[in-house]
C-alpha atoms as a PDB file:
ATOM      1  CA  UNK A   1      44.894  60.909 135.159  1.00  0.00           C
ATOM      2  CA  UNK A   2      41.258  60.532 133.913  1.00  0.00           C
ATOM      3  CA  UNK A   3      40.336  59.468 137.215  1.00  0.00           C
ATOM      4  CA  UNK A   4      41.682  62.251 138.514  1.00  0.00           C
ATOM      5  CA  UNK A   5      39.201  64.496 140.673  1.00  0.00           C
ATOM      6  CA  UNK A   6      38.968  67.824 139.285  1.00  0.00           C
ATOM      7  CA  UNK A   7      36.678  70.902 138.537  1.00  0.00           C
ATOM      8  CA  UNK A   8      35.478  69.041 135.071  1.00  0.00           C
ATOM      9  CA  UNK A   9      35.235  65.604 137.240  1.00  0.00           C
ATOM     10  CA  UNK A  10      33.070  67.189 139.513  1.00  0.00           C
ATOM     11  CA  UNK A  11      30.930  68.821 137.558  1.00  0.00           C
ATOM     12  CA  UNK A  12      29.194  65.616 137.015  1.00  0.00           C
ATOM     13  CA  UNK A  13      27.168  63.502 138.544  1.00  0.00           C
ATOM     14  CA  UNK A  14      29.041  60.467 137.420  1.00  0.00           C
ATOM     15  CA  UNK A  15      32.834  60.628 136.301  1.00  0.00           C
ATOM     16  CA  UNK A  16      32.256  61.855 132.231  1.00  0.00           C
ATOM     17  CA  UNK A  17      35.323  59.210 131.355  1.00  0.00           C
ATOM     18  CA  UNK A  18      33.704  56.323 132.504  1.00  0.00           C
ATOM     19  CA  UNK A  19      30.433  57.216 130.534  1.00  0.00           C
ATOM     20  CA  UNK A  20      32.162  58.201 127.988  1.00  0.00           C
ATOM     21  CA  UNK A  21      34.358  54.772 127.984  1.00  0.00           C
ATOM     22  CA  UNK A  22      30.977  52.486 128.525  1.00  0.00           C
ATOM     23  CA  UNK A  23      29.066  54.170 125.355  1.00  0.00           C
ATOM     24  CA  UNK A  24      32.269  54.153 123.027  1.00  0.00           C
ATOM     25  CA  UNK A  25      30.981  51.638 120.474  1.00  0.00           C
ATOM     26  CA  UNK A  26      27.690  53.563 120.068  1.00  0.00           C
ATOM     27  CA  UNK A  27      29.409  56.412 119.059  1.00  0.00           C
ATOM     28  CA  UNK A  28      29.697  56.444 115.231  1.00  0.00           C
ATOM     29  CA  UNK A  29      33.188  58.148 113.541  1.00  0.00           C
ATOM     30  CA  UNK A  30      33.314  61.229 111.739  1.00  0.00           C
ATOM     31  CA  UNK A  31      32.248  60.438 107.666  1.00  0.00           C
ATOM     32  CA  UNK A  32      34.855  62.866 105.924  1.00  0.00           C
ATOM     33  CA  UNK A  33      34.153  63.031 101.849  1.00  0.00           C
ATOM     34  CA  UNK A  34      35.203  65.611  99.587  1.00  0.00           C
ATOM     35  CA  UNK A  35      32.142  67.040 100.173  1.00  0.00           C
ATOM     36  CA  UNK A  36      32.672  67.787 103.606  1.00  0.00           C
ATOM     37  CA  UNK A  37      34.187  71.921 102.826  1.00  0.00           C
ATOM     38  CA  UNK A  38      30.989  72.551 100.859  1.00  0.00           C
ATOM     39  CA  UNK A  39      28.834  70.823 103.559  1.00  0.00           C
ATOM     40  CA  UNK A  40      30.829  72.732 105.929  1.00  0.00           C
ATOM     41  CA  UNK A  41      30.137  76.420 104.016  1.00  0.00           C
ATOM     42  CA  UNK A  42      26.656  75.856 103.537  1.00  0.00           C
ATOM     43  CA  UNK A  43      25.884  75.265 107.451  1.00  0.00           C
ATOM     44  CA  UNK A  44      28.076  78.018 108.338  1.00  0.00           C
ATOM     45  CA  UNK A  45      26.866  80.473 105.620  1.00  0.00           C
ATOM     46  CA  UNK A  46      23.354  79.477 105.293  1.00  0.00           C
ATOM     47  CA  UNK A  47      22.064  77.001 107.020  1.00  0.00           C
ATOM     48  CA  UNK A  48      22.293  78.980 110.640  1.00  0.00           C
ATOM     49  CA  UNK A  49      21.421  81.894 109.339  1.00  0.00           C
ATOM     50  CA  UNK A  50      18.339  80.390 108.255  1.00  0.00           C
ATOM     51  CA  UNK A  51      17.443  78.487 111.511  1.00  0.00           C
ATOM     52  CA  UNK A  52      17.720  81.586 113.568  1.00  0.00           C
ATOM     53  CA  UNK A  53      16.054  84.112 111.626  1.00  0.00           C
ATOM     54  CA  UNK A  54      13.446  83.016 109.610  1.00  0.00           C
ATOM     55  CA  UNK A  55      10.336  82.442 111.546  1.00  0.00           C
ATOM     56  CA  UNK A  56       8.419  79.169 111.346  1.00  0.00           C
ATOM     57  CA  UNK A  57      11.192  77.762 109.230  1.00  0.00           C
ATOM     58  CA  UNK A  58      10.430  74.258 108.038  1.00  0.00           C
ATOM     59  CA  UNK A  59      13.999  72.775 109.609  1.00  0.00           C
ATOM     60  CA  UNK A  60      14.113  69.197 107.297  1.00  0.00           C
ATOM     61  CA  UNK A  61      12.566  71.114 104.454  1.00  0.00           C
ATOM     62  CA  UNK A  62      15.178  73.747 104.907  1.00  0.00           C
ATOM     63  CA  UNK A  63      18.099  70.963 104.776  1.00  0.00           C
ATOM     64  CA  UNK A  64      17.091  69.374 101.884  1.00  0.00           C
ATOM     65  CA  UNK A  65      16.955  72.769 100.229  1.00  0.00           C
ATOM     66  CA  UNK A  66      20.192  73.593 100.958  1.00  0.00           C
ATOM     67  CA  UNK A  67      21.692  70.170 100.508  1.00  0.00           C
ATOM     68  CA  UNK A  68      20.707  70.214  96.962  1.00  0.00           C
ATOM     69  CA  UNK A  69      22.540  73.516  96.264  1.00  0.00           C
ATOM     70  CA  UNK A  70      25.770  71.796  97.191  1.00  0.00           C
ATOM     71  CA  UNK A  71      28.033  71.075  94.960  1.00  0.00           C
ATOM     72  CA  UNK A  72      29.563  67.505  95.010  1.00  0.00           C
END
């Protein structure tokens, strides 16, 4: 089934399963704390926001900020 040809399949260049199957070790799992809803609120409620509408925003100086507002 993964080696199936379809529209997604032939979007690439090479078959996207078989990349995806020769990297798998590299990829590193989700790290899910009880901090991950307040992580979660402050990218969606602040941290965007910030990104895409102040200008010339410092990006790691921006994360830092806003990871030491959250509440562990």
């Amino acid at each position: 089934m993964m080696n199936s040809v379809n529209k997604f399949t032939e979007y690439y260049v090479t078959n996207p399963f078989e990349v995806l199957s020769a990297i798998k070790d590299e990829i590193l799992s989700i790290n899910v704390s009880e901090a991950l809803p307040a992580t979660l609120d402050a990218v969606k409620n602040s941290v965007l926001t910030r990104a895409y509408t102040e200008r010339n925003v410092n990006i790691p100086a921006m994360l830092a900020e806003e990871e030491s507002k959250i509440q562990y």
